[in-house]
C-alpha atoms as a PDB file:
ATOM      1  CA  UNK A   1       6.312 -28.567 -19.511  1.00  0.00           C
ATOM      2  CA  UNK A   2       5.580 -26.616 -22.638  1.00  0.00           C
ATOM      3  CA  UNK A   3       6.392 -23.165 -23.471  1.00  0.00           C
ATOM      4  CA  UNK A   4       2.664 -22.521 -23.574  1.00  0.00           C
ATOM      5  CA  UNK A   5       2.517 -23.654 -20.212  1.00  0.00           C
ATOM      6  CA  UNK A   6       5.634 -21.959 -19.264  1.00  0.00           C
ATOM      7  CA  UNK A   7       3.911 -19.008 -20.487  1.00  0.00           C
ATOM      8  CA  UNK A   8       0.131 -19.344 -18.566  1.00  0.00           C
ATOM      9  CA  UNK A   9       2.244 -20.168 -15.432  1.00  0.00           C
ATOM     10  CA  UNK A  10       4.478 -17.160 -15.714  1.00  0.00           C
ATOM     11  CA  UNK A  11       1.745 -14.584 -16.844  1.00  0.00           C
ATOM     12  CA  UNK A  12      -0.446 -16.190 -14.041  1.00  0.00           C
ATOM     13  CA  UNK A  13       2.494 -15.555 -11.664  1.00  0.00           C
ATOM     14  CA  UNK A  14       2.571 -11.659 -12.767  1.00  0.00           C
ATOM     15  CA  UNK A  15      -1.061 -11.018 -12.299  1.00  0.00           C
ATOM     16  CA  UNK A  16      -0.782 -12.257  -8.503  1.00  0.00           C
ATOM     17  CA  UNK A  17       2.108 -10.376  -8.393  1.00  0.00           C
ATOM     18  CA  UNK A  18       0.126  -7.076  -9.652  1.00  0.00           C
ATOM     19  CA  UNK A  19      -2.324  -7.571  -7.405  1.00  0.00           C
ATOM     20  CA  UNK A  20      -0.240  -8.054  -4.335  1.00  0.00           C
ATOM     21  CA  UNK A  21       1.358  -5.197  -5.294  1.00  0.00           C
ATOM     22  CA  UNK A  22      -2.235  -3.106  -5.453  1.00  0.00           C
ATOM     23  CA  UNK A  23      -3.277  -4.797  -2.558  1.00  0.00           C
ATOM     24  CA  UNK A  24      -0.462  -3.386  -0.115  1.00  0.00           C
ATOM     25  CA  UNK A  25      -0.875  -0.010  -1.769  1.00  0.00           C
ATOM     26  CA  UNK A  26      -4.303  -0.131  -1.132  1.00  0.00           C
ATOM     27  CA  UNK A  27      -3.675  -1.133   2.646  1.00  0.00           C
ATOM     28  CA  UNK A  28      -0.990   1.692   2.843  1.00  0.00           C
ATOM     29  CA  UNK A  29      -4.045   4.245   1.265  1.00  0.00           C
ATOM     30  CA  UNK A  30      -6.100   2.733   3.531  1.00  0.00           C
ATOM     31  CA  UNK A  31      -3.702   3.338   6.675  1.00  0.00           C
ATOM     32  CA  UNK A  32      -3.294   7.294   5.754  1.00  0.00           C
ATOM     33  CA  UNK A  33      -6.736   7.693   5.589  1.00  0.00           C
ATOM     34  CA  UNK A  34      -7.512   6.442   9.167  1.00  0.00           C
ATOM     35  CA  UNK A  35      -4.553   7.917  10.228  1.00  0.00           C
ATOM     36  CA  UNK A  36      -5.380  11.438   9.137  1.00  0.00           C
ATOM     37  CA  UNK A  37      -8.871  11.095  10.386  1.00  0.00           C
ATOM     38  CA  UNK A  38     -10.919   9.496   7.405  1.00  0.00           C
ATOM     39  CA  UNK A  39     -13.484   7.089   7.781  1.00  0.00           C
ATOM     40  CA  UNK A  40     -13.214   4.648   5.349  1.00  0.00           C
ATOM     41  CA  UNK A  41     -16.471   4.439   2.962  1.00  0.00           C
ATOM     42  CA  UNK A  42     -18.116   2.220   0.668  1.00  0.00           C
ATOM     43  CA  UNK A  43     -17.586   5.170  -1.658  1.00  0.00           C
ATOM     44  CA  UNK A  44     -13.581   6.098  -0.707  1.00  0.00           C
ATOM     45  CA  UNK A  45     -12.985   2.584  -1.324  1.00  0.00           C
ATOM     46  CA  UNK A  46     -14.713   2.869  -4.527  1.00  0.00           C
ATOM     47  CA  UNK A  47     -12.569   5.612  -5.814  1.00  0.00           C
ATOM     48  CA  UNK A  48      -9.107   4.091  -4.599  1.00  0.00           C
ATOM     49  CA  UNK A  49     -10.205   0.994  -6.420  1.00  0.00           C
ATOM     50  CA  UNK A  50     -11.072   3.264  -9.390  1.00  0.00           C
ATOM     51  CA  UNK A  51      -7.844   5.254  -9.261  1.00  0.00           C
ATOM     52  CA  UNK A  52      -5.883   2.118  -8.816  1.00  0.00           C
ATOM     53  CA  UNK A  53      -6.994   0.004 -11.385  1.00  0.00           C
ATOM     54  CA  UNK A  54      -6.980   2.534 -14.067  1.00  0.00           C
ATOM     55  CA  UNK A  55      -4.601   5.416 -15.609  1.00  0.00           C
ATOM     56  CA  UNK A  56      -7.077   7.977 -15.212  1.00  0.00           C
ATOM     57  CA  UNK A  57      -6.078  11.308 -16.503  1.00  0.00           C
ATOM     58  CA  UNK A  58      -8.772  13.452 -14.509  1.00  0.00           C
ATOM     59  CA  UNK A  59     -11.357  13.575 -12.018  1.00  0.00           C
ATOM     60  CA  UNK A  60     -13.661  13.563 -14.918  1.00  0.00           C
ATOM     61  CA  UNK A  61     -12.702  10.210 -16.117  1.00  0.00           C
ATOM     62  CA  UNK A  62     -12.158   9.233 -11.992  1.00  0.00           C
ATOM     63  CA  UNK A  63     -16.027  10.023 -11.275  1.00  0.00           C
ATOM     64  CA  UNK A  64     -17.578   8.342 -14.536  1.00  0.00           C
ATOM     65  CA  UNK A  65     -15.961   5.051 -14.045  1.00  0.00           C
ATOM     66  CA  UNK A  66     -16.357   5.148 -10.000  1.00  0.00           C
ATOM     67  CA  UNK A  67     -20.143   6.310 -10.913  1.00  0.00           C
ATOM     68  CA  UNK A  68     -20.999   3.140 -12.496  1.00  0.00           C
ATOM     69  CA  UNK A  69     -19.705   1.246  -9.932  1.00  0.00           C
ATOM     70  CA  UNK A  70     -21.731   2.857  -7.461  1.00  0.00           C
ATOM     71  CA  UNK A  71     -24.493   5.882  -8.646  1.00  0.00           C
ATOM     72  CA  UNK A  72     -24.761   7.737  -5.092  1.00  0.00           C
ATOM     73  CA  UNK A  73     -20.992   9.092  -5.467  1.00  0.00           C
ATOM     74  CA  UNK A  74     -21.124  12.784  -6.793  1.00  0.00           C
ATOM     75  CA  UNK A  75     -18.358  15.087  -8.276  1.00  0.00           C
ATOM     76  CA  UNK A  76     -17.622  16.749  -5.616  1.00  0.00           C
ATOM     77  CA  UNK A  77     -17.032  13.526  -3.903  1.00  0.00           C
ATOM     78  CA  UNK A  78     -14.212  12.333  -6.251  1.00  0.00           C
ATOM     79  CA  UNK A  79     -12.733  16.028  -5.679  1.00  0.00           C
ATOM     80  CA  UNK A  80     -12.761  15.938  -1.894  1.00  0.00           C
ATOM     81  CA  UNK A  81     -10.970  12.292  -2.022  1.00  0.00           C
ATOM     82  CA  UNK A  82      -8.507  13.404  -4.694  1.00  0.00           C
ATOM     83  CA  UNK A  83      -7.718  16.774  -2.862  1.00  0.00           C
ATOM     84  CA  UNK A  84      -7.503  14.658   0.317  1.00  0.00           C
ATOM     85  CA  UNK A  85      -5.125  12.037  -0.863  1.00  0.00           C
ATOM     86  CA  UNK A  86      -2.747  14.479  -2.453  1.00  0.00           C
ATOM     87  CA  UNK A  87      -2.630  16.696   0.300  1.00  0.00           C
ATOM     88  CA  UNK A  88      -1.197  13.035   2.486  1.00  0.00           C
ATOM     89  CA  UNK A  89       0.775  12.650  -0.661  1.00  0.00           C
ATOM     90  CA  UNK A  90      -0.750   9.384  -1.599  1.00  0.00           C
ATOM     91  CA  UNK A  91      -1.322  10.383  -5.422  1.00  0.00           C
ATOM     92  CA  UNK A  92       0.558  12.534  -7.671  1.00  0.00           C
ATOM     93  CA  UNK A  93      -1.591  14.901 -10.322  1.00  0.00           C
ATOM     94  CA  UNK A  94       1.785  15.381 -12.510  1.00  0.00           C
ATOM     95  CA  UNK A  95       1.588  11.519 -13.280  1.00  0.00           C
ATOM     96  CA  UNK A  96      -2.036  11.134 -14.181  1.00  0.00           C
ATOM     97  CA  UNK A  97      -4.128  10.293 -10.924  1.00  0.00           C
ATOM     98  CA  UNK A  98      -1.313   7.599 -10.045  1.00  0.00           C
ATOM     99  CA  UNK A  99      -1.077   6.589  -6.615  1.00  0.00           C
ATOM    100  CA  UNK A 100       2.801   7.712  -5.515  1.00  0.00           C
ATOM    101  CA  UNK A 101       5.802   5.781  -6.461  1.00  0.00           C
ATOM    102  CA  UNK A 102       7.690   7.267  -3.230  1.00  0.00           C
ATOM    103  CA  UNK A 103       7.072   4.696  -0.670  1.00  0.00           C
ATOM    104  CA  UNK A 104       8.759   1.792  -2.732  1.00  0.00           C
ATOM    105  CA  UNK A 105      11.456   4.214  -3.826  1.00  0.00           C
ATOM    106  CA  UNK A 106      11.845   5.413  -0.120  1.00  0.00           C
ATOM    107  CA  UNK A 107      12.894   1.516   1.292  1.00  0.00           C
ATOM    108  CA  UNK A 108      16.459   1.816  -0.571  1.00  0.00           C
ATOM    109  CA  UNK A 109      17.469   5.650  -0.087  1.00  0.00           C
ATOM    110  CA  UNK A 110      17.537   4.233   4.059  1.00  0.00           C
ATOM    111  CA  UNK A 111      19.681   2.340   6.376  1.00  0.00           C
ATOM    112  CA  UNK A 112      18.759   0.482   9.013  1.00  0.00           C
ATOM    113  CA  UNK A 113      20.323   0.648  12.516  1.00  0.00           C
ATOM    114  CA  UNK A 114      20.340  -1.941  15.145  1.00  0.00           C
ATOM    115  CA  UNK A 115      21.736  -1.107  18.163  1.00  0.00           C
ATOM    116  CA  UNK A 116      22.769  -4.095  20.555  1.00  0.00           C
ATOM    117  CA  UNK A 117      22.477  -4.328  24.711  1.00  0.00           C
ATOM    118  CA  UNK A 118      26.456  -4.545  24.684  1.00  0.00           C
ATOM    119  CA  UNK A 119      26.559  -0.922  22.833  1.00  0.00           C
ATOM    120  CA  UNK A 120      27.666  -2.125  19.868  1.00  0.00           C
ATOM    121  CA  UNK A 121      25.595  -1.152  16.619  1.00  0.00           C
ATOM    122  CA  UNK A 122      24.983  -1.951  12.899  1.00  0.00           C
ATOM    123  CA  UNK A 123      23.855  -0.933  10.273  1.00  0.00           C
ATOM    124  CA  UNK A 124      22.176  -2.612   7.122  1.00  0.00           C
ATOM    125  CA  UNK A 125      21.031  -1.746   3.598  1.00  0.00           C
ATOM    126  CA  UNK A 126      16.899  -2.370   2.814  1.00  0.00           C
ATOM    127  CA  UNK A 127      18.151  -5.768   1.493  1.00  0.00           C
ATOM    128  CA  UNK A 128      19.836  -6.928   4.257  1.00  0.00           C
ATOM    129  CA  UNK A 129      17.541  -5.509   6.661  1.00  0.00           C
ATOM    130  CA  UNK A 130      14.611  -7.774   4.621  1.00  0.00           C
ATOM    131  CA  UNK A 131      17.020 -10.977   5.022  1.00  0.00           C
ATOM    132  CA  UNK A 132      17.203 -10.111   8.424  1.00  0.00           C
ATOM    133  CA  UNK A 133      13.551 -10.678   9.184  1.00  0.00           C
ATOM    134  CA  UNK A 134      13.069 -13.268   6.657  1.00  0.00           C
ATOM    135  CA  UNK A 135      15.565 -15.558   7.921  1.00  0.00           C
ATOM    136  CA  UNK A 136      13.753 -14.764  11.412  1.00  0.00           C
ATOM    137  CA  UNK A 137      10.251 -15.363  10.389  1.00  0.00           C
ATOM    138  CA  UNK A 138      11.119 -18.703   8.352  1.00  0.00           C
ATOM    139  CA  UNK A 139      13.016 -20.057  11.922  1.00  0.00           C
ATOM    140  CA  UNK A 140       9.617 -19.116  13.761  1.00  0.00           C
ATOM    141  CA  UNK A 141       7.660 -20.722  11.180  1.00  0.00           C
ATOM    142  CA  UNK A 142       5.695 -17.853   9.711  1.00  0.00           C
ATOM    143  CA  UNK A 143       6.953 -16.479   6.675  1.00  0.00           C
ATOM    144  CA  UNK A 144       7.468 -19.899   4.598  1.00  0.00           C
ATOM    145  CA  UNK A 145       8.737 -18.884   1.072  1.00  0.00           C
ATOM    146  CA  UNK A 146       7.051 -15.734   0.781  1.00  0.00           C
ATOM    147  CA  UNK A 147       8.410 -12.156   0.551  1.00  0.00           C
ATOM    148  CA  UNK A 148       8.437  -9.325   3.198  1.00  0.00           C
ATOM    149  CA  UNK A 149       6.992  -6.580   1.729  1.00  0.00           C
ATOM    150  CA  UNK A 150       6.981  -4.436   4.978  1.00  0.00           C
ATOM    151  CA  UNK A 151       7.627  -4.489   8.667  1.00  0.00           C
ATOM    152  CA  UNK A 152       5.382  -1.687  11.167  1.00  0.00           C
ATOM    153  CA  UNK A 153       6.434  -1.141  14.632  1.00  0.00           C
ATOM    154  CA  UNK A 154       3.780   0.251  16.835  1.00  0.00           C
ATOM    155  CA  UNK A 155       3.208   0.623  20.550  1.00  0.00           C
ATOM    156  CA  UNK A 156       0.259  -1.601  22.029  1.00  0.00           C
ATOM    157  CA  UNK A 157      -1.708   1.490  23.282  1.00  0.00           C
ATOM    158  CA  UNK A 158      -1.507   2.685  19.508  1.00  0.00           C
ATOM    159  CA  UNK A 159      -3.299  -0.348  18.404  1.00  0.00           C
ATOM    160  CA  UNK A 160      -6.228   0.775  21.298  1.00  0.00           C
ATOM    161  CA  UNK A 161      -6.272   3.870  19.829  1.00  0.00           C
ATOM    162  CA  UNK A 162      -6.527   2.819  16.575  1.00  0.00           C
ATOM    163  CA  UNK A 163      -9.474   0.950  17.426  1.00  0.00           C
ATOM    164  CA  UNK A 164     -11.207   3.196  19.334  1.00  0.00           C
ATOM    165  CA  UNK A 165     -10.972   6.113  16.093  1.00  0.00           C
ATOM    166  CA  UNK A 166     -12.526   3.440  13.796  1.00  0.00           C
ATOM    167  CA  UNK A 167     -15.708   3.418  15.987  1.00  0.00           C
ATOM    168  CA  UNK A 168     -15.820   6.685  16.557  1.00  0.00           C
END
């Protein structure tokens, strides 16, 4: 192959890789909005599209690209949402209307603890723990040669209830 083509392929590879990576942070928004009681609008998802495809430096600049996206949002609109996601900690005002880096920092300041029916217990790093359910999810067939981003563990009843606050 050519080192043009080299080139397309790889750039090609880091834009789906980009927008993976805004995808799950998008989900994860998403998740803390529902979770602290938000319905999720036409217009919210608006302005965490806005806020996540730009480096906006204000709610200013926030509202006037989110406004011609969609004319019915209003100022105090983009304030509420930006008030509301900083106060869950899902953007940081210090670094310019950026969603927060913490949750993918967070993953390697833990450990990971498996405890075993014969008492016996270990303990793993973020990267081992991520082999760990790789190499499990490639033996069952699901995973193939993708990555594991993240792993949720959740009761069923909280899935009920989850479902039941979306239609409220």
């Amino acid at each position: 192959m050519s080192k043009t083509a080299d080139n397309v392929k790889l750039q090609n590879t880091n834009e789906h890789d980009r927008y993976i990576q805004m995808q799950i942070k998008r989900d994860a928004i998403l998740q803390k909005l529902r979770d602290n009681g938000y319905r999720i609008t036409k217009q919210r998802l608006i302005l965490i599209d806005v806020i996540l495809e730009n480096d906006c430096s204000s709610c200013k600049e926030i509202f006037y690209k989110a406004v011609k996206l969609d004319s019915n949002i209003g100022v105090a609109t983009v304030y509420r949402m930006i008030n509301a996601l900083e106060d869950m900690g899902a953007i940081n005002r210090k670094n310019m209307y950026k969603l927060s880096e913490s949750e993918d920092k967070g993953c390697n300041e833990h450990i990971y603890i498996i405890s075993l029916e014969d008492g016996s217990r270990k303990t793993l790093t973020f990267e081992q723990w991520r082999k760990v359910i790789k190499t499990g999810l490639s033996a069952c067939g699901f995973a193939g040669r993708k990555k594991v981003l993240s792993v949720e563990i959740k009761e069923k009843h909280e899935k009920q209830q989850l479902i039941d606050n979306k239609y409220r």
